[in-house]
Protein backbone atom coordinates (compact mmCIF):
# COMPACT_ATOMS: atom_id res chain seq x y z
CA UNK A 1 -0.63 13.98 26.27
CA UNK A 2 2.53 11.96 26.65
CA UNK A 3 4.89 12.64 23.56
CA UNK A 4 6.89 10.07 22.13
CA UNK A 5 9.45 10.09 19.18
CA UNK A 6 9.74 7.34 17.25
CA UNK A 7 12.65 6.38 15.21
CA UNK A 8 14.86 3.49 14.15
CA UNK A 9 17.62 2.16 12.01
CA UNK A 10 16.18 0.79 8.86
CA UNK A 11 15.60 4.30 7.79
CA UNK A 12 12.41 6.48 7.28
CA UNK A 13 10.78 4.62 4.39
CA UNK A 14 10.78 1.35 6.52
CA UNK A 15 7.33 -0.22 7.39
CA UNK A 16 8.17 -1.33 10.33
CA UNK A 17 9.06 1.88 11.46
CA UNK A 18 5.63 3.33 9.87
CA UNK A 19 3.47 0.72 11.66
CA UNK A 20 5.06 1.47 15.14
CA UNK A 21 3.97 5.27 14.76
CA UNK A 22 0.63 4.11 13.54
CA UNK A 23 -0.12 2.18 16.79
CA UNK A 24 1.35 4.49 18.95
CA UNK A 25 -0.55 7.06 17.50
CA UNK A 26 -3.90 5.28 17.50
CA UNK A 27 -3.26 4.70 20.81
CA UNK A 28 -3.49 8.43 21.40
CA UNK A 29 0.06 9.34 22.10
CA UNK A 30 1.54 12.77 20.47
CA UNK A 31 3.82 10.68 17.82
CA UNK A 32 6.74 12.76 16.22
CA UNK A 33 8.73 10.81 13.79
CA UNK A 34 12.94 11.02 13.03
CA UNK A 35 14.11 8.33 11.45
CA UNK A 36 17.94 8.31 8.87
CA UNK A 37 17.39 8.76 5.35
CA UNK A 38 18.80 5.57 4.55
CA UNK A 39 19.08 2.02 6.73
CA UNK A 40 22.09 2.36 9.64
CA UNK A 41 21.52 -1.01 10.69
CA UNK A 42 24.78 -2.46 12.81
CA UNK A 43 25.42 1.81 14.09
CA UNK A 44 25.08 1.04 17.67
CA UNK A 45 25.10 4.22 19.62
CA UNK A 46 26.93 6.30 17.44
CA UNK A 47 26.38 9.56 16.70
CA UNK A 48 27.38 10.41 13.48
CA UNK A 49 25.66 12.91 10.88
CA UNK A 50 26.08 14.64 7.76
CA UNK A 51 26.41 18.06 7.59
CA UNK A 52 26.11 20.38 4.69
CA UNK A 53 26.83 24.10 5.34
CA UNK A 54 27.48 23.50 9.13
CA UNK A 55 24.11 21.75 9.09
CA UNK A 56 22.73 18.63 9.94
CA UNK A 57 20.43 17.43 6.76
CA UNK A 58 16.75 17.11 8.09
CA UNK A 59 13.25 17.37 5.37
CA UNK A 60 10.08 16.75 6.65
CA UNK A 61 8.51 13.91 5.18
CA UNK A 62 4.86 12.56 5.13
CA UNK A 63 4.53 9.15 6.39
CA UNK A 64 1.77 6.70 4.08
CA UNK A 65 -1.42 6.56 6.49
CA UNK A 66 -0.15 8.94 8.74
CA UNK A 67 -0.81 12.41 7.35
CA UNK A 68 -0.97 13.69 11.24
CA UNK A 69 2.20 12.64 12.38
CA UNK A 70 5.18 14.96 11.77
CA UNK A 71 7.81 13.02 10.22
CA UNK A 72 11.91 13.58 9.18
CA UNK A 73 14.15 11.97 7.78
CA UNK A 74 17.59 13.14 9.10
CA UNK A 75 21.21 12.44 7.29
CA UNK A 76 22.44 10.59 10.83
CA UNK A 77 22.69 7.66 12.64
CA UNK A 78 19.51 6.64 15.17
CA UNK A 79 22.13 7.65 18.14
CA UNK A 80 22.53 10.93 17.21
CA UNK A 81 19.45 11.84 16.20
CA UNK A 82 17.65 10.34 19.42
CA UNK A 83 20.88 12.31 21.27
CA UNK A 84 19.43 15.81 19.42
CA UNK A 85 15.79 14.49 20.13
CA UNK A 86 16.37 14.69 23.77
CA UNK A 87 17.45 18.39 23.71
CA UNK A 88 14.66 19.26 21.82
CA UNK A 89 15.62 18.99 18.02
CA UNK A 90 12.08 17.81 16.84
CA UNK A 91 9.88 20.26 19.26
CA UNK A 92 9.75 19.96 22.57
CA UNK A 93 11.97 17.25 24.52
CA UNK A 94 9.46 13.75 24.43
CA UNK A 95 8.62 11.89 27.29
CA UNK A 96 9.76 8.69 25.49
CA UNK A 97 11.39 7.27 22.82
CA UNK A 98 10.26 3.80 20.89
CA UNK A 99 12.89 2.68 18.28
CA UNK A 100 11.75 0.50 15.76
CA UNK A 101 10.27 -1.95 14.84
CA UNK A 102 13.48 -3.33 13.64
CA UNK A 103 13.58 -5.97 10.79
CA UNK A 104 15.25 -9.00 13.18
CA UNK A 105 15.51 -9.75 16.66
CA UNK A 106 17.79 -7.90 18.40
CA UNK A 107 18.68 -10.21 21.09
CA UNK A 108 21.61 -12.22 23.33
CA UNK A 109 25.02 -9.83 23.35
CA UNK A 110 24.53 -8.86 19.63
CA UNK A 111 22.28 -5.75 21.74
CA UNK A 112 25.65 -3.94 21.25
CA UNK A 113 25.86 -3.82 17.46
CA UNK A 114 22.32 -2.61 17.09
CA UNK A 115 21.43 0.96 15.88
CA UNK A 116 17.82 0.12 16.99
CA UNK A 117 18.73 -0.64 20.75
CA UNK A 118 21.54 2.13 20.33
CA UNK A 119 19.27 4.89 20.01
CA UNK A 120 17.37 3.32 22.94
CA UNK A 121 20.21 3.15 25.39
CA UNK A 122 21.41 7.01 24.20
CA UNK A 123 17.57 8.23 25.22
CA UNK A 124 17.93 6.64 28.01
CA UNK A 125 21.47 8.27 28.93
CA UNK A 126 19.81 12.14 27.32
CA UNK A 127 17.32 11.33 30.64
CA UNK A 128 14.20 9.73 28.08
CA UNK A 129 12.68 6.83 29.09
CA UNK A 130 13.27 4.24 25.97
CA UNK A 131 12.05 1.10 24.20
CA UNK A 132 13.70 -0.92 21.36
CA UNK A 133 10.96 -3.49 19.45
CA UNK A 134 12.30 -5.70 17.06
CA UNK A 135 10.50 -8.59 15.18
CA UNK A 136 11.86 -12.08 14.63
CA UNK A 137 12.16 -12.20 10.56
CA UNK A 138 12.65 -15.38 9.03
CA UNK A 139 15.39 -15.64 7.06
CA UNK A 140 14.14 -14.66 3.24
CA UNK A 141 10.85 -13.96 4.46
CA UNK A 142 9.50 -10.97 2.03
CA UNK A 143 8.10 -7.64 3.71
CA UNK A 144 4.51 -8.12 2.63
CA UNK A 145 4.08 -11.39 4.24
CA UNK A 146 5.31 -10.03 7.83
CA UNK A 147 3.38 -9.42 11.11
CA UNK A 148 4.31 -5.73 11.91
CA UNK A 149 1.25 -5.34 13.40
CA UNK A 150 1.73 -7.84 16.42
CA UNK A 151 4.63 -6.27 17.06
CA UNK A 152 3.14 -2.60 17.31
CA UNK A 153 0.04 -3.78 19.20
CA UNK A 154 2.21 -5.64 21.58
CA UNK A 155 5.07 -2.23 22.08
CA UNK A 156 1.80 -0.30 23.04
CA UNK A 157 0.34 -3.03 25.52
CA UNK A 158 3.96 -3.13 27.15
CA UNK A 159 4.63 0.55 27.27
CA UNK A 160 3.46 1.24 30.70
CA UNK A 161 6.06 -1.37 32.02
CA UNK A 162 8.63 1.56 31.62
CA UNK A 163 7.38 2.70 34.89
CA UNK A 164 8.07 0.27 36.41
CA UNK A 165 12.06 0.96 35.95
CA UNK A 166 14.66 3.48 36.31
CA UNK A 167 14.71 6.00 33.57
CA UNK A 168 18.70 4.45 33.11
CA UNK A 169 16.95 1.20 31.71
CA UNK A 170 16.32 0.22 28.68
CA UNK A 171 13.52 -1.97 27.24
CA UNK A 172 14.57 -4.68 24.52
CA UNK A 173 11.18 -6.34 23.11
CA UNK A 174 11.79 -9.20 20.60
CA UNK A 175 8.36 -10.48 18.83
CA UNK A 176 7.78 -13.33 16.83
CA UNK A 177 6.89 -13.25 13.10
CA UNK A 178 3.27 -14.32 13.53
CA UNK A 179 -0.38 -13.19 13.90
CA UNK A 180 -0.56 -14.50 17.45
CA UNK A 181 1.86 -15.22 20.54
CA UNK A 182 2.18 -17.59 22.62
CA UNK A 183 2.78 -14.91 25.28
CA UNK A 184 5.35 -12.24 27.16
CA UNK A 185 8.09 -13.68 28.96
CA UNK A 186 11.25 -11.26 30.63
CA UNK A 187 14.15 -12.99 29.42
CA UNK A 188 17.97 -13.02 30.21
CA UNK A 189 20.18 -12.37 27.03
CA UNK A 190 21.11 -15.89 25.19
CA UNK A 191 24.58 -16.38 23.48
CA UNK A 192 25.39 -13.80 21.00
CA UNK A 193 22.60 -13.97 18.68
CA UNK A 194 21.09 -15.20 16.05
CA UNK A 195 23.63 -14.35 12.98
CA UNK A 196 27.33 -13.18 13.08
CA UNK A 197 29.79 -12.41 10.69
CA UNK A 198 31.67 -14.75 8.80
CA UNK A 199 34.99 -14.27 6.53
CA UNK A 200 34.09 -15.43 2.92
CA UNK A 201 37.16 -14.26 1.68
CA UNK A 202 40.33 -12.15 2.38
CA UNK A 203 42.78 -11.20 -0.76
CA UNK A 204 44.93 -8.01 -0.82
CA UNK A 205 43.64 -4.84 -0.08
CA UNK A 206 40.16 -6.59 0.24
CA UNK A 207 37.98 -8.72 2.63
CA UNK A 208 34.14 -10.31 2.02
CA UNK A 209 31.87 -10.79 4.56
CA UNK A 210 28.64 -13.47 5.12
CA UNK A 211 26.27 -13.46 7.59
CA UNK A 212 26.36 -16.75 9.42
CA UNK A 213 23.26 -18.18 11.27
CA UNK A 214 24.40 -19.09 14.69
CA UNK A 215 25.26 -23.25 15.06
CA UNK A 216 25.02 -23.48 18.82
CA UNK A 217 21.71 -24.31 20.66
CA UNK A 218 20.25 -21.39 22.57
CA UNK A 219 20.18 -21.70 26.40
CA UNK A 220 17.17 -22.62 28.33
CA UNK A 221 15.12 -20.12 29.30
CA UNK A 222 16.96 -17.09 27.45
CA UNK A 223 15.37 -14.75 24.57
CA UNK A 224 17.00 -17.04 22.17
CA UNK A 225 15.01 -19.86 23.41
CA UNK A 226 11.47 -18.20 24.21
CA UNK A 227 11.35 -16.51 21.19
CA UNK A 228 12.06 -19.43 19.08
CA UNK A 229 9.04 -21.04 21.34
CA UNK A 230 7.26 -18.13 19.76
CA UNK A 231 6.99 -16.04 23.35
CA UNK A 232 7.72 -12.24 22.79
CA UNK A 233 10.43 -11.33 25.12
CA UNK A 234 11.59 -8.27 27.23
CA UNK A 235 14.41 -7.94 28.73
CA UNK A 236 15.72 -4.73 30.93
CA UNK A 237 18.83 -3.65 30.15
CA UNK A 238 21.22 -0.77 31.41
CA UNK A 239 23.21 0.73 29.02
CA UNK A 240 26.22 2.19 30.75
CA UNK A 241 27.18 0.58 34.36
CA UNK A 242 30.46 0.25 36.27
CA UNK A 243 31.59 -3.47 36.92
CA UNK A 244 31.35 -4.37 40.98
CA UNK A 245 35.40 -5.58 40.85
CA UNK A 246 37.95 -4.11 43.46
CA UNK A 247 41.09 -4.22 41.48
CA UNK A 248 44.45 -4.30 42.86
CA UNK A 249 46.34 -1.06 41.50
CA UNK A 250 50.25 -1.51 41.21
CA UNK A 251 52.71 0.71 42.35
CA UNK A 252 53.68 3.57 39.89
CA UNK A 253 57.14 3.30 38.19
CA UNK A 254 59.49 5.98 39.74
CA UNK A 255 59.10 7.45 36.12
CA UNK A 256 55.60 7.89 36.56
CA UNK A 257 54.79 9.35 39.69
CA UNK A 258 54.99 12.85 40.95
């Protein structure tokens, strides 16, 4: 039975993250769950943790629906703790790793803020083939009125196409907020994303923040623009590769070289 660990950065009470285990699991995969206590959305890859004692904090927990599925919440970010799942930290090593589903679409060059796609892309580097699924939120849309369920169906229909890439790839599924699709389309990152940071104000020793919905028009074609069609999108992504560029080294200053 292939064995998958699911996990994300909302934190373990999220239901998106409970839904994603519950159609993974229905779909007969060997689901263990290890998810941060608390929401580490914007952690990227990092691996950070809290230790007490010389320990990293991890309690079982038992997930609403899912009394089959082992479940912890650990006191780190989604890159560490998919970094400890691939050595083995939650029983033995999985054959995958699905992160999510996130609450907003992680898409366009915003990838590299996101905890969710983080602990994708450091599976991926630990040698565990990886999947990030993220759904499309409205802005002040409330959680009972969302479609987590398309979005888990759809992860576990697209699952298999992690076969059909390098265990280095990563990948990044974006699905609209709705009870139907108007299908699948691989897509090429668009822009930076849907919201960035804004300054709302800067005084001394102090600095607010907004989030800002993005004013420029999505290209044609990208996530950006297929998802707001109401297409689900996938895109493959690698997480760590060299740039093709011959540079043109300069000679080393006499103080320099040996």
């Amino acid at each position: 039975m292939t064995r998958v660990v699911v996990t994300n950065d909302d934190g373990i009470d999220a239901p998106g993250l409970h839904q994603l285990a519950a159609s993974l699991h229905a779909a007969g995969l060997d689901v263990v769950v290890a998810a941060p206590t608390r929401e580490r959305s914007g952690s990227s890859a990092g691996i950070t943790a809290t230790e007490e004692g010389g320990r990293i904090v991890a309690e079982e927990r038992d997930l609403p629906g899912l009394p089959d599925v082992c479940a912890y919440a650990v006191a780190a970010t989604p890159g560490f703790i998919a970094m400890i799942a691939t050595r083995g930290a939650f029983g033995d090593p999985p054959d995958l790793l699905v992160s999510g589903i996130n609450r907003g679409a992680n898409c366009g060059n915003a990838v590299l803020h996101s905890g969710t796609v983080g602990a994708a892309f450091t599976a991926a580097i630990g040698g565990i083939r990886a999947m990030a699924v993220s759904l499309d939120v409205p802005h002040g849309k409330v959680d009972g009125e969302l479609h987590w369920s398309t979005a888990g169906r759809l992860a576990v229909e697209l699952l298999p196409l992690l076969d059909q890439v390098p265990g280095s790839v990563v990948l990044n599924l974006n699905v609209p907020d709705a009870p139907e699709i108007a299908g699948v389309r691989q897509a090429p990152f668009g822009g930076f994303g849907q919201v960035q940071i804004g300054l709302a104000e800067i005084t001394a020793g102090a600095v607010w923040t907004t989030l800002e919905e993005t004013a420029e028009l999505p290209k044609v074609g990208t996530d950006l623009d297929l998802l707001a069609q109401g297409y689900a999108t996938i895109t493959p992504v690698r997480p760590l590769q060299e740039a093709p560029i011959k540079l043109t080294l300069p000679a080393l200053p006499a103080a320099l070289a040996r």
